[in-house]
PDB file of N, CA and C in Angstrom:
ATOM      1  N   UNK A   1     112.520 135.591 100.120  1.00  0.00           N
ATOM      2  CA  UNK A   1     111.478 134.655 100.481  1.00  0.00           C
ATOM      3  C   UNK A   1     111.844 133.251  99.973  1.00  0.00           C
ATOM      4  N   UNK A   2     111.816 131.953 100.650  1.00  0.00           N
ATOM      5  CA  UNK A   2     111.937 130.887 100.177  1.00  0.00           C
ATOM      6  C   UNK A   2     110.809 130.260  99.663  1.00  0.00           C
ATOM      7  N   UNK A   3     111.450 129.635  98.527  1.00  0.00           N
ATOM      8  CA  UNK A   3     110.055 128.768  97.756  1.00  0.00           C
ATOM      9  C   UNK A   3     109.636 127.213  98.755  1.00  0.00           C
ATOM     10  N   UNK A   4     108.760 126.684  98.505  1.00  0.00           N
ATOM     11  CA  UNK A   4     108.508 125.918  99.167  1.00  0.00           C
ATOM     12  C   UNK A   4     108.327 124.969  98.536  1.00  0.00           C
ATOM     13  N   UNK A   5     109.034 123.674  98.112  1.00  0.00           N
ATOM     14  CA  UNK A   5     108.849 122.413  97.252  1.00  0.00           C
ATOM     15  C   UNK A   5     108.045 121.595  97.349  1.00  0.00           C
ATOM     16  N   UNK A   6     107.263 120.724  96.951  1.00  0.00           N
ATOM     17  CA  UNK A   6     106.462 120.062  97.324  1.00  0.00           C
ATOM     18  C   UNK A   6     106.921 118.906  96.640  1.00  0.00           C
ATOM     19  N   UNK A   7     107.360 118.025  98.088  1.00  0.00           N
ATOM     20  CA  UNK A   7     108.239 116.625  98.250  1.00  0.00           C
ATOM     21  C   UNK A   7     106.774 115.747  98.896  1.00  0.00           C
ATOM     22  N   UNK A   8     107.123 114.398  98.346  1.00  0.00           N
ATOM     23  CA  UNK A   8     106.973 113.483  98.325  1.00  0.00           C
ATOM     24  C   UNK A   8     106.983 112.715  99.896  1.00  0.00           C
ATOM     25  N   UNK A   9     108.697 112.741 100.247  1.00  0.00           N
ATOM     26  CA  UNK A   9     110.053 112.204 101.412  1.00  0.00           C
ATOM     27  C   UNK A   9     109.991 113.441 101.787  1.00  0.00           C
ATOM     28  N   UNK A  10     110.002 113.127 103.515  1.00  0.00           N
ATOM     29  CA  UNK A  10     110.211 114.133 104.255  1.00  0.00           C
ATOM     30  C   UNK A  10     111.736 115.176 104.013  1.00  0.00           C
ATOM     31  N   UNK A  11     112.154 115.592 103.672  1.00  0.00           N
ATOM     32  CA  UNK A  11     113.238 116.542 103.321  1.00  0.00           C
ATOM     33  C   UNK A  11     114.256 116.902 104.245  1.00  0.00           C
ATOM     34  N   UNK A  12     113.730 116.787 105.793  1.00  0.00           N
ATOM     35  CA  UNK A  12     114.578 117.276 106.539  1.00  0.00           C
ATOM     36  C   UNK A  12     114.970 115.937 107.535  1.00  0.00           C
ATOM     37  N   UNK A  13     113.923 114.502 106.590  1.00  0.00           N
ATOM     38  CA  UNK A  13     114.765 113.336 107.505  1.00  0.00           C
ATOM     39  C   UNK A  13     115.693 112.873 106.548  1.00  0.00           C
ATOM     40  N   UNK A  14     115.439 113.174 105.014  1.00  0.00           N
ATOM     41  CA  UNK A  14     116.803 112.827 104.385  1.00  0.00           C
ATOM     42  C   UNK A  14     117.960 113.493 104.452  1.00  0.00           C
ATOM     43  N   UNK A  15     117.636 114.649 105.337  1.00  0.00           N
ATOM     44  CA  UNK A  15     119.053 115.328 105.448  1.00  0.00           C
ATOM     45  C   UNK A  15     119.322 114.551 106.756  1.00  0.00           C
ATOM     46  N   UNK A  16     118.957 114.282 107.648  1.00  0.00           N
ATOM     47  CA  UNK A  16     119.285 113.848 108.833  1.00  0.00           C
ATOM     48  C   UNK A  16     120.071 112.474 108.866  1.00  0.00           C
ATOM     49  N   UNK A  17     119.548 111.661 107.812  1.00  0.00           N
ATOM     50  CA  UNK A  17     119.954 110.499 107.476  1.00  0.00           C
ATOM     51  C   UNK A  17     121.463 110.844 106.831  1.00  0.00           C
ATOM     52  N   UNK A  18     121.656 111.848 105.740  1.00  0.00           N
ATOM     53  CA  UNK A  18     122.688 112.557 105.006  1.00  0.00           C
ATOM     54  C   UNK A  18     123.547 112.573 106.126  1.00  0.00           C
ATOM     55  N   UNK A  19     123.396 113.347 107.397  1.00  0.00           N
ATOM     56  CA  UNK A  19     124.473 113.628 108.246  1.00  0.00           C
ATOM     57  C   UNK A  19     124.574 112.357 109.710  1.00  0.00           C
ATOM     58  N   UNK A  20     124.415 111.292 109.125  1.00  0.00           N
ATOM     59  CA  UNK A  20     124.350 110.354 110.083  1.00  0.00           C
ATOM     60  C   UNK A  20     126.172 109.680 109.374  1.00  0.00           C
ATOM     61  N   UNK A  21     126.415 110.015 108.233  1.00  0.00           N
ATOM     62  CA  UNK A  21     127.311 110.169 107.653  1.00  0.00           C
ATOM     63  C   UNK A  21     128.473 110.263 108.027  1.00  0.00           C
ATOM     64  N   UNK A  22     129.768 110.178 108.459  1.00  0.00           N
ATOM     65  CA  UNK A  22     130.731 111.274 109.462  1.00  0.00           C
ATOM     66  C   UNK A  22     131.433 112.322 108.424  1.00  0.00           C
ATOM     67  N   UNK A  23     131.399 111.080 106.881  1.00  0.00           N
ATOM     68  CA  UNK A  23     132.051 112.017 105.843  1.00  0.00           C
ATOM     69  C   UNK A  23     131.320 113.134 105.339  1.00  0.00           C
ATOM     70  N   UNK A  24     130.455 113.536 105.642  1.00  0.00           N
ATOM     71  CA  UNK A  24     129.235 114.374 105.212  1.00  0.00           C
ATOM     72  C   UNK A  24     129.436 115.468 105.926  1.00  0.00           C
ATOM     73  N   UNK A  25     129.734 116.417 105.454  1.00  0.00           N
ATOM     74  CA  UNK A  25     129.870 117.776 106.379  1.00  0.00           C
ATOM     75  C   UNK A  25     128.346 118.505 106.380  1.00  0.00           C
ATOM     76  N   UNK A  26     128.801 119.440 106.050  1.00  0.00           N
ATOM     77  CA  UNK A  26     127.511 120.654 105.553  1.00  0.00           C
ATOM     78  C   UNK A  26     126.503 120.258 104.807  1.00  0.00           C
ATOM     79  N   UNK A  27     125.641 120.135 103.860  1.00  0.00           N
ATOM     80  CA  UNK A  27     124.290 120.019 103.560  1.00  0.00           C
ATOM     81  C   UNK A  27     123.771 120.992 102.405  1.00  0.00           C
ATOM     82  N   UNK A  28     123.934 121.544 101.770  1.00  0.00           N
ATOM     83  CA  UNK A  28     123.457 122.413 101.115  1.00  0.00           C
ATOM     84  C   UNK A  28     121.541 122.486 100.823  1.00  0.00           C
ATOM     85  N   UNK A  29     120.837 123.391 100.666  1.00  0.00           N
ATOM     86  CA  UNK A  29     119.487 123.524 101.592  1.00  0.00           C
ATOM     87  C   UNK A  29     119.095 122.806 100.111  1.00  0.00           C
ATOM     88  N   UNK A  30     119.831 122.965  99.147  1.00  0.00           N
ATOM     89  CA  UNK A  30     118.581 122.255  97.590  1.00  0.00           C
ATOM     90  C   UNK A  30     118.902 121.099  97.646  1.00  0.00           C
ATOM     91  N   UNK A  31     120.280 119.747  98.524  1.00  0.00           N
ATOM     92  CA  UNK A  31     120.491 118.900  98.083  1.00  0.00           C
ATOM     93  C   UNK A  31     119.200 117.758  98.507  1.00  0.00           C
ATOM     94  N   UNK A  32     119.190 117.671  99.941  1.00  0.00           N
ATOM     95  CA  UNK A  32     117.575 116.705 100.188  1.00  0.00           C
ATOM     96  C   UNK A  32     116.424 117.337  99.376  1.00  0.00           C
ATOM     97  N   UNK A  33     116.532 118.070  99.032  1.00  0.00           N
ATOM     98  CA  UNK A  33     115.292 117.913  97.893  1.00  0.00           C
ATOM     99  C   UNK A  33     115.245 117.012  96.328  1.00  0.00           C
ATOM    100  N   UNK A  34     116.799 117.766  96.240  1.00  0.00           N
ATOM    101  CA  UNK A  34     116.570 116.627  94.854  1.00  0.00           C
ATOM    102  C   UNK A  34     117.086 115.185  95.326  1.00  0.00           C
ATOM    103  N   UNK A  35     117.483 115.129  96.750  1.00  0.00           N
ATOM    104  CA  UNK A  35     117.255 113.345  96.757  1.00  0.00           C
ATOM    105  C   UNK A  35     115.693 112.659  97.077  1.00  0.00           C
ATOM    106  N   UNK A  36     115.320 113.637  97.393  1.00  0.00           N
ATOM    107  CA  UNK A  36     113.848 113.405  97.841  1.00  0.00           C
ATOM    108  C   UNK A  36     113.140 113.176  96.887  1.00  0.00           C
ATOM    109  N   UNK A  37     113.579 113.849  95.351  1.00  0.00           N
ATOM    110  CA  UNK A  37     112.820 114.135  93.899  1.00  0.00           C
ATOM    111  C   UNK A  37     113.350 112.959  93.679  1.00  0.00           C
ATOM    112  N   UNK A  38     114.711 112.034  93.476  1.00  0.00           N
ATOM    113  CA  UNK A  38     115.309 111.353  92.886  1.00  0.00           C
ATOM    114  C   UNK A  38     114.639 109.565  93.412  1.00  0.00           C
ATOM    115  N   UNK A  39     114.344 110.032  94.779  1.00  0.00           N
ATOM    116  CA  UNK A  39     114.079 109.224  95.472  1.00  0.00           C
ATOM    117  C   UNK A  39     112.389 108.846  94.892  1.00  0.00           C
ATOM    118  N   UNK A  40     112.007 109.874  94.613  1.00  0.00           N
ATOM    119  CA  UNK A  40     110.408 109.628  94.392  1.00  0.00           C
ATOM    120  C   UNK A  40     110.480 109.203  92.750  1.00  0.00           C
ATOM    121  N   UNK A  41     111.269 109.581  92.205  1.00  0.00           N
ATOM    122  CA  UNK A  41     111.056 108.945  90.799  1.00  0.00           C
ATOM    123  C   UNK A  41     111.726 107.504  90.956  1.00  0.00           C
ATOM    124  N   UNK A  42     112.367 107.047  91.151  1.00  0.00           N
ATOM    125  CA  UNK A  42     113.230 105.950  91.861  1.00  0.00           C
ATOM    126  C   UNK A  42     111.737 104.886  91.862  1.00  0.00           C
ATOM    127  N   UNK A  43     110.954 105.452  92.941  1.00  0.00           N
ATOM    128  CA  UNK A  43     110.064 104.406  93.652  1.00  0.00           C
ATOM    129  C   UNK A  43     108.689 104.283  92.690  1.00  0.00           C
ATOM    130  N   UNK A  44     108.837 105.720  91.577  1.00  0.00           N
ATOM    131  CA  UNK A  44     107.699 105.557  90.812  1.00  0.00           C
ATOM    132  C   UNK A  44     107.950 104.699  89.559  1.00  0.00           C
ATOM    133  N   UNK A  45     109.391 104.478  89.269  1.00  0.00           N
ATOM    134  CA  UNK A  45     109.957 103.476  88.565  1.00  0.00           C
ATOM    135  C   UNK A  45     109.764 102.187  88.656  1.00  0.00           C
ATOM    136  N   UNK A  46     109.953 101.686  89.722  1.00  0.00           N
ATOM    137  CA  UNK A  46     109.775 100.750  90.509  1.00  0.00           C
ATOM    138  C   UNK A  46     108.431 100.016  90.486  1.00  0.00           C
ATOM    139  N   UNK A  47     107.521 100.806  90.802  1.00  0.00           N
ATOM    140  CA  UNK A  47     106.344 100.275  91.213  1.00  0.00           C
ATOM    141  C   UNK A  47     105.346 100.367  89.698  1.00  0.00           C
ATOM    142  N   UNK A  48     105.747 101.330  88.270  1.00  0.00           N
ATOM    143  CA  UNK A  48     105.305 100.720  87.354  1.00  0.00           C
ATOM    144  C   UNK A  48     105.836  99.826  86.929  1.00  0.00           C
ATOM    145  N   UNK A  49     106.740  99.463  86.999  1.00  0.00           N
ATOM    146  CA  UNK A  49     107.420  98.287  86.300  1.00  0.00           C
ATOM    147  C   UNK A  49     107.012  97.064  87.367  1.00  0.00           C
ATOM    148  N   UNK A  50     106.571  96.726  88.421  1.00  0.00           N
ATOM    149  CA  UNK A  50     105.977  96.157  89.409  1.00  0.00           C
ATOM    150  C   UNK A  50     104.454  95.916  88.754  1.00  0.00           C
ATOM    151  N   UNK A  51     103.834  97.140  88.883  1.00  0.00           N
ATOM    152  CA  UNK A  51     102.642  96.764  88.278  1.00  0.00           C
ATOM    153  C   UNK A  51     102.042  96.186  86.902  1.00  0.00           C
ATOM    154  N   UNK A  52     103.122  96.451  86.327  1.00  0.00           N
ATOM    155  CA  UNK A  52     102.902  96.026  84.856  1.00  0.00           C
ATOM    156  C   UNK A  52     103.020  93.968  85.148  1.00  0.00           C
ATOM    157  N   UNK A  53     104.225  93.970  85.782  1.00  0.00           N
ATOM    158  CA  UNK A  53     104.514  92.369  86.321  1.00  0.00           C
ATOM    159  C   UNK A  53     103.004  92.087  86.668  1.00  0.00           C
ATOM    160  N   UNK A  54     102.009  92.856  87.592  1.00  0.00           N
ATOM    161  CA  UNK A  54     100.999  91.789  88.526  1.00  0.00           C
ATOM    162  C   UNK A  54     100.318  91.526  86.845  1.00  0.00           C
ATOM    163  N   UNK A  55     100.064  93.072  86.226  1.00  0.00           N
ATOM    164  CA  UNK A  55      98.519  92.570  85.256  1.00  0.00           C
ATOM    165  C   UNK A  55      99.168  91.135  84.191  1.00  0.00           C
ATOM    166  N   UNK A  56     100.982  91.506  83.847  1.00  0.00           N
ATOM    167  CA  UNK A  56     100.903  90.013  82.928  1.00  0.00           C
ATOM    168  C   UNK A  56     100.675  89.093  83.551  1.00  0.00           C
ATOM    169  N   UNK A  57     100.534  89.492  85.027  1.00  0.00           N
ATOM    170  CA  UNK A  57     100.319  87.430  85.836  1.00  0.00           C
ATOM    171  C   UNK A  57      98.895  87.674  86.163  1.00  0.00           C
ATOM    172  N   UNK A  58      97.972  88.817  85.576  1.00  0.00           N
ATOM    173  CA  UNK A  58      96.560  88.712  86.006  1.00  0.00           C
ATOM    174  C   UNK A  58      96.438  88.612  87.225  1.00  0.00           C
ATOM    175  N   UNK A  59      96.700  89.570  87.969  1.00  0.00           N
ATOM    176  CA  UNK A  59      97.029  89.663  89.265  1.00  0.00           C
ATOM    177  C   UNK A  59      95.581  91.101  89.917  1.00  0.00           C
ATOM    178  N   UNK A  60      95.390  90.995  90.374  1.00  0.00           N
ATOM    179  CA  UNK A  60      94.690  92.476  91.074  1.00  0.00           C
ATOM    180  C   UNK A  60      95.413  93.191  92.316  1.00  0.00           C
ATOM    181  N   UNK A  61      96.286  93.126  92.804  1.00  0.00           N
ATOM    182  CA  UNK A  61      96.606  92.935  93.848  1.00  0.00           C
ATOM    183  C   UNK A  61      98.405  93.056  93.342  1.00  0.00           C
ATOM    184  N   UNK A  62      99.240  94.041  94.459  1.00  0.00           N
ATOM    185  CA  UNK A  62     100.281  94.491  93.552  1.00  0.00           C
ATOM    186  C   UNK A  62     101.220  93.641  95.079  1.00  0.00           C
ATOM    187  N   UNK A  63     102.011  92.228  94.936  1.00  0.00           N
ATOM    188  CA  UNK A  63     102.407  91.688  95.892  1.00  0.00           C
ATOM    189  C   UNK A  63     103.831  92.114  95.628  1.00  0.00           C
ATOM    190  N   UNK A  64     104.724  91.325  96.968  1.00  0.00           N
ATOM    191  CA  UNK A  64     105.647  91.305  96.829  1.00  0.00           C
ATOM    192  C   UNK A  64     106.408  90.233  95.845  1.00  0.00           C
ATOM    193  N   UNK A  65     106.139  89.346  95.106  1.00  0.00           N
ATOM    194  CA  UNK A  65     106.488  88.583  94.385  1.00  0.00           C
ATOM    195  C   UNK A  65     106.842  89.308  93.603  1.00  0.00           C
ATOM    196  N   UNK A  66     105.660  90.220  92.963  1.00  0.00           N
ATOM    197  CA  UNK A  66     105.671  91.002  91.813  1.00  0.00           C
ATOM    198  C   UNK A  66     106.789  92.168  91.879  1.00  0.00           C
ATOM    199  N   UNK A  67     107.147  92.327  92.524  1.00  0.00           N
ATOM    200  CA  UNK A  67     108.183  93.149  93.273  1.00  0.00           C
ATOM    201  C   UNK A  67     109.493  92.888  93.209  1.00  0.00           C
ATOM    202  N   UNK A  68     109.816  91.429  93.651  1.00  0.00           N
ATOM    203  CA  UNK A  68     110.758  90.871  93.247  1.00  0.00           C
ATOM    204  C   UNK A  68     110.802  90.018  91.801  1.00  0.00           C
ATOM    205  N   UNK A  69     110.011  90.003  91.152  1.00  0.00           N
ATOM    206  CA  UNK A  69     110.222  89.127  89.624  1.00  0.00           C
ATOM    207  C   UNK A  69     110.616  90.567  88.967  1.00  0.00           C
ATOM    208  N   UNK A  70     109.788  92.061  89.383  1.00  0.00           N
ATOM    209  CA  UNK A  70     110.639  92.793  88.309  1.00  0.00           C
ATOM    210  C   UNK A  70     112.299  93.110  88.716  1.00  0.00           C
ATOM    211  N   UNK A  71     112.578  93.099  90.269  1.00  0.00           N
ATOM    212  CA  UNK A  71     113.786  93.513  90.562  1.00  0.00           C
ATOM    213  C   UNK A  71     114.945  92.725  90.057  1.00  0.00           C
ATOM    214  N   UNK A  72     114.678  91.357  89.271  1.00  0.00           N
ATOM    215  CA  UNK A  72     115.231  90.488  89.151  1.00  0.00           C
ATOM    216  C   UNK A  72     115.344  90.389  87.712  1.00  0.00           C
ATOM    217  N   UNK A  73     114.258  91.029  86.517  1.00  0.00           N
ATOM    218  CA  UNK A  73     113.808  91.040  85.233  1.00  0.00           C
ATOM    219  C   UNK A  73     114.584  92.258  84.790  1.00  0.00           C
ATOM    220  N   UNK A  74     114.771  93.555  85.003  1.00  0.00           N
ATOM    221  CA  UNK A  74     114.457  94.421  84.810  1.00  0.00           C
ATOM    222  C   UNK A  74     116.381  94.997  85.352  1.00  0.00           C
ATOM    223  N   UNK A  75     117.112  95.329  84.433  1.00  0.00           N
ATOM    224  CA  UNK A  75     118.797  95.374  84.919  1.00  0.00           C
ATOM    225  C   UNK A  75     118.437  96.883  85.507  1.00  0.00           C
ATOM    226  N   UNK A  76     118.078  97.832  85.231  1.00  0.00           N
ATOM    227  CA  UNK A  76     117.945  99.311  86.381  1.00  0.00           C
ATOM    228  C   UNK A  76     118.151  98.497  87.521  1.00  0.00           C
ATOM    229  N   UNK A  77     117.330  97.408  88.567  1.00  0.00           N
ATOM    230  CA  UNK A  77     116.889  97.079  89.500  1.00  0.00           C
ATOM    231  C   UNK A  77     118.017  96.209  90.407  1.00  0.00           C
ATOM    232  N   UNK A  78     119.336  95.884  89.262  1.00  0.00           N
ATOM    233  CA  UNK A  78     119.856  94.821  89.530  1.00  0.00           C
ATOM    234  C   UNK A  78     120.642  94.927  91.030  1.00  0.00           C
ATOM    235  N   UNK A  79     120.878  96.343  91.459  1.00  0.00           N
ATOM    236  CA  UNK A  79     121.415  96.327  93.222  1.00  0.00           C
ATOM    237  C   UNK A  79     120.845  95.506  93.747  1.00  0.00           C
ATOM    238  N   UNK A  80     119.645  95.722  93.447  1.00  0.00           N
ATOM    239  CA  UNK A  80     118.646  95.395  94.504  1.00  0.00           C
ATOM    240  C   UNK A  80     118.160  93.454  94.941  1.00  0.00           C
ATOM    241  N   UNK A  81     119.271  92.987  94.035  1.00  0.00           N
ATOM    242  CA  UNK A  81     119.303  91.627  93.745  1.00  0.00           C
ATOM    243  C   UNK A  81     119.463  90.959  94.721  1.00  0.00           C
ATOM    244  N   UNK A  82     120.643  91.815  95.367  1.00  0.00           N
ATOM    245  CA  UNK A  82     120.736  90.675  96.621  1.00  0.00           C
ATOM    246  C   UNK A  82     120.257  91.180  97.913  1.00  0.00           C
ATOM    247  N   UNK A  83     119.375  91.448  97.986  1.00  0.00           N
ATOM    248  CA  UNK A  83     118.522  92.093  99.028  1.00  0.00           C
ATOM    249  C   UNK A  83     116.599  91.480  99.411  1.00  0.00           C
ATOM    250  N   UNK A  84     116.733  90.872  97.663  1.00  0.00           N
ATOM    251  CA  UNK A  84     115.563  90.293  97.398  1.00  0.00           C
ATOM    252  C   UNK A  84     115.357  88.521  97.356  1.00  0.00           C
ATOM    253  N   UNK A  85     116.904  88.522  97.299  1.00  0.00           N
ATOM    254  CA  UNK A  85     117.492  86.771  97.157  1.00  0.00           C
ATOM    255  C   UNK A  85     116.780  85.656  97.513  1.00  0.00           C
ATOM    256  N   UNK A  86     116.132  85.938  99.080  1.00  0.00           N
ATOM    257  CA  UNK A  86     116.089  85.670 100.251  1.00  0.00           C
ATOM    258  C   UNK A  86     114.389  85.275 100.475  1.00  0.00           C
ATOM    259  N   UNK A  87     113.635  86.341  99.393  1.00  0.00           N
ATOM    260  CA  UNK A  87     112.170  86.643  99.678  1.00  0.00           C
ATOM    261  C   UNK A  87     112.107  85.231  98.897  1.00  0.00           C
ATOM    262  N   UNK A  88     111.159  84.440  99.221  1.00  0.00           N
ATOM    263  CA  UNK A  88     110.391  83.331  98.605  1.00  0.00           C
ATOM    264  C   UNK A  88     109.288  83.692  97.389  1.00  0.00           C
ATOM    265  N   UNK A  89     109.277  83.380  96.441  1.00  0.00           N
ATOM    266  CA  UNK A  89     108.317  83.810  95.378  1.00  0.00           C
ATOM    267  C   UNK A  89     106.847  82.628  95.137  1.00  0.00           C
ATOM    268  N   UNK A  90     106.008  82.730  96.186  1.00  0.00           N
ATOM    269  CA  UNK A  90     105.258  81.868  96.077  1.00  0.00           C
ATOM    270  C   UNK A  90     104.628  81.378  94.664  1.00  0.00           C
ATOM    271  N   UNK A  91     104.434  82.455  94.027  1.00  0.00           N
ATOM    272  CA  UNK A  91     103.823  81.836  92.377  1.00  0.00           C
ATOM    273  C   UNK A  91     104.381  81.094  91.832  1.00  0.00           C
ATOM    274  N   UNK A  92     106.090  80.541  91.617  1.00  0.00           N
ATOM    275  CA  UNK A  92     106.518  79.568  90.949  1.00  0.00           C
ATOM    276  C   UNK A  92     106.580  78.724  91.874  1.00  0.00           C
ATOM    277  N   UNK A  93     106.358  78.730  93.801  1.00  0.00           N
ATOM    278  CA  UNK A  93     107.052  77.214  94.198  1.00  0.00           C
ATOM    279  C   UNK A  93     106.168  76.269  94.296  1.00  0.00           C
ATOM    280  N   UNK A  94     104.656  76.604  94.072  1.00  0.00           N
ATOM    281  CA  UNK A  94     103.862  75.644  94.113  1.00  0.00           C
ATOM    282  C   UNK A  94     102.711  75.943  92.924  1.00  0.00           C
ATOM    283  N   UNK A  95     103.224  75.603  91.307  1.00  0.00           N
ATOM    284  CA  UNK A  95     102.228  76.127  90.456  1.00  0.00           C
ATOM    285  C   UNK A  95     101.547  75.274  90.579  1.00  0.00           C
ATOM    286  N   UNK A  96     100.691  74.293  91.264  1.00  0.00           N
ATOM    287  CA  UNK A  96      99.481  73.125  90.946  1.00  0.00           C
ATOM    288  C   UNK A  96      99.149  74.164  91.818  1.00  0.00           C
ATOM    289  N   UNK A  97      98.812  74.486  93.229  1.00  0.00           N
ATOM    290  CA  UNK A  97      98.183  75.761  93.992  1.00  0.00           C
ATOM    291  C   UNK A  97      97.489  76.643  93.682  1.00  0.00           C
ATOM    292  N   UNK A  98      98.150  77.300  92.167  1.00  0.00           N
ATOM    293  CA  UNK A  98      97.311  78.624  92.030  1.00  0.00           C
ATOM    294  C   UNK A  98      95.865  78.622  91.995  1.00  0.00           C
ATOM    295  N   UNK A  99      95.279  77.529  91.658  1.00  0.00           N
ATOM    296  CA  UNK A  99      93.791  77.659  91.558  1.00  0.00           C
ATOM    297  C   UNK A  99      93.054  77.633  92.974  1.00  0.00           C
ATOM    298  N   UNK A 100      94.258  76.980  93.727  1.00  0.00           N
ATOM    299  CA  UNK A 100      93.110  76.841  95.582  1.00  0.00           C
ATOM    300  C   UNK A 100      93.186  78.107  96.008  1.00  0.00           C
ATOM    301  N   UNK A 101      92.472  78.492  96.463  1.00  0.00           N
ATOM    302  CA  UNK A 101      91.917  79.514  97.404  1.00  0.00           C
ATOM    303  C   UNK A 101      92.294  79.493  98.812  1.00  0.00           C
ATOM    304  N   UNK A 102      93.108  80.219  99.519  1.00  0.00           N
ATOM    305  CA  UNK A 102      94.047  80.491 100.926  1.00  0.00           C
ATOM    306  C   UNK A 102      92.820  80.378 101.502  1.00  0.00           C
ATOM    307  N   UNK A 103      92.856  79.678 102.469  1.00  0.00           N
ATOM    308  CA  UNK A 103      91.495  79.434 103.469  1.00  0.00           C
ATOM    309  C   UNK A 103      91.970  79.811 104.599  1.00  0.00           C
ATOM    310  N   UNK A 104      90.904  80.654 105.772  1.00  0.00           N
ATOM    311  CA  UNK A 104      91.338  81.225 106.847  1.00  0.00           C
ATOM    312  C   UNK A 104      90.473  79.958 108.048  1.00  0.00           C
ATOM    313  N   UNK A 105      90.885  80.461 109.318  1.00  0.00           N
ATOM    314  CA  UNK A 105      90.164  79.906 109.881  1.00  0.00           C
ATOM    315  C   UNK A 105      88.926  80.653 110.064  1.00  0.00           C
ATOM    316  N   UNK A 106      87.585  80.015 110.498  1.00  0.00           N
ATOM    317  CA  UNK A 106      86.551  80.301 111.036  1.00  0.00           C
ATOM    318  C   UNK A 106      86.163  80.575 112.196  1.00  0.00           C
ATOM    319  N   UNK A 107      85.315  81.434 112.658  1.00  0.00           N
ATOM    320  CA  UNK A 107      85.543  81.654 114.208  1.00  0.00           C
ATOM    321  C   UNK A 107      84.093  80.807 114.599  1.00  0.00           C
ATOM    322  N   UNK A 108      84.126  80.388 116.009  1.00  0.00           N
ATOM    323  CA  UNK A 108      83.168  79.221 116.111  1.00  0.00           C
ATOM    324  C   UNK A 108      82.088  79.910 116.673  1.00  0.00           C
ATOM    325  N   UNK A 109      81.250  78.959 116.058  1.00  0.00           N
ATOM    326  CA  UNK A 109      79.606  80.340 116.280  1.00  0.00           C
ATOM    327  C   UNK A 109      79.033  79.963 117.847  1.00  0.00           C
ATOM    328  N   UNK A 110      78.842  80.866 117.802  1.00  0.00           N
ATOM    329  CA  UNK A 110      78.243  81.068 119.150  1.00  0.00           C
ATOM    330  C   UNK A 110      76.884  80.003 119.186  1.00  0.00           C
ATOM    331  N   UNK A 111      76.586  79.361 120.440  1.00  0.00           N
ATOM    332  CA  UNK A 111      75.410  78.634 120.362  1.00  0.00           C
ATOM    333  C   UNK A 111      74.723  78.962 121.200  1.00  0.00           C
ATOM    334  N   UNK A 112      73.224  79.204 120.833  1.00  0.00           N
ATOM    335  CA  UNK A 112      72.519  79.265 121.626  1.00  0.00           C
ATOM    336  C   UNK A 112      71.451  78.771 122.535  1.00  0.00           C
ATOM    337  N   UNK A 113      71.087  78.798 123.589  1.00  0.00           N
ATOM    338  CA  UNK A 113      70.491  78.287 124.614  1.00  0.00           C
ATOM    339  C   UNK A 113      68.888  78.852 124.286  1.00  0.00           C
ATOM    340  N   UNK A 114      68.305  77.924 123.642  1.00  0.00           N
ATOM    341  CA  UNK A 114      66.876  78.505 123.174  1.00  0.00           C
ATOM    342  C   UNK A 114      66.376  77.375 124.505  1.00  0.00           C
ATOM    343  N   UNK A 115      66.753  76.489 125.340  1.00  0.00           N
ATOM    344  CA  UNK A 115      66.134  75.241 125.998  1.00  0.00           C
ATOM    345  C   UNK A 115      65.741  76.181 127.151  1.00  0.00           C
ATOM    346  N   UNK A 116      66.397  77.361 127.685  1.00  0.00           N
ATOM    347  CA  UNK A 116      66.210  77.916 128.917  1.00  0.00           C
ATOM    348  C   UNK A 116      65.162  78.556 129.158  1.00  0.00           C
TER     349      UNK A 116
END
């Protein structure tokens, strides 16, 4: 009887991805699982060390800035350097800003014909 793992990552698209490979032969049935495991601790790494970034910037809200200040802070992360190069980090390019409030547009109110 096979056990049944309980993954995170679909298991049978990381194997699929595995054999998109040409050097990749065969597959062995436990290996997408523990990339799937490796993969999920990976991203749970990631995203505390992410979250810890928003609360020191008093943040509520877990952005991509925060995302990239730890990938950039934090040497585990350092592949990921030049992949993030590119993203703009709005919190340092305009610090007089932080206090305004992103304003949307308004949608225009309907008027009504009380004269008729």
């Amino acid at each position: 009887m096979k056990k049944k793992y309980k993954t995170k990552f679909p298991v049978a698209r990381i194997k699929k991805i595995m054999q998109l490979d040409e050097d990749v032969g065969k597959v062995a049935q436990a290996t997408p699982i523990l990339i799937s495991k490796a993969l999920e601790l990976f991203m749970q790494s990631l995203i505390d060390q992410a979250c810890q970034e928003s609360r020191n910037r008093n943040a509520k809200r877990l952005a991509v800035a925060h995302l990239k200040k730890t990938i950039e802070n934090v040497e585990q992360f350092d592949f990921l350097k030049d992949i993030v190069a590119g993203i703009p980090d709005p919190l340092e390019s305009n610090p007089s800003d932080e206090t305004a409030k992103p304003t949307r547009a308004r949608k225009p109110r309907a008027v009504k014909d009380d004269d008729a």
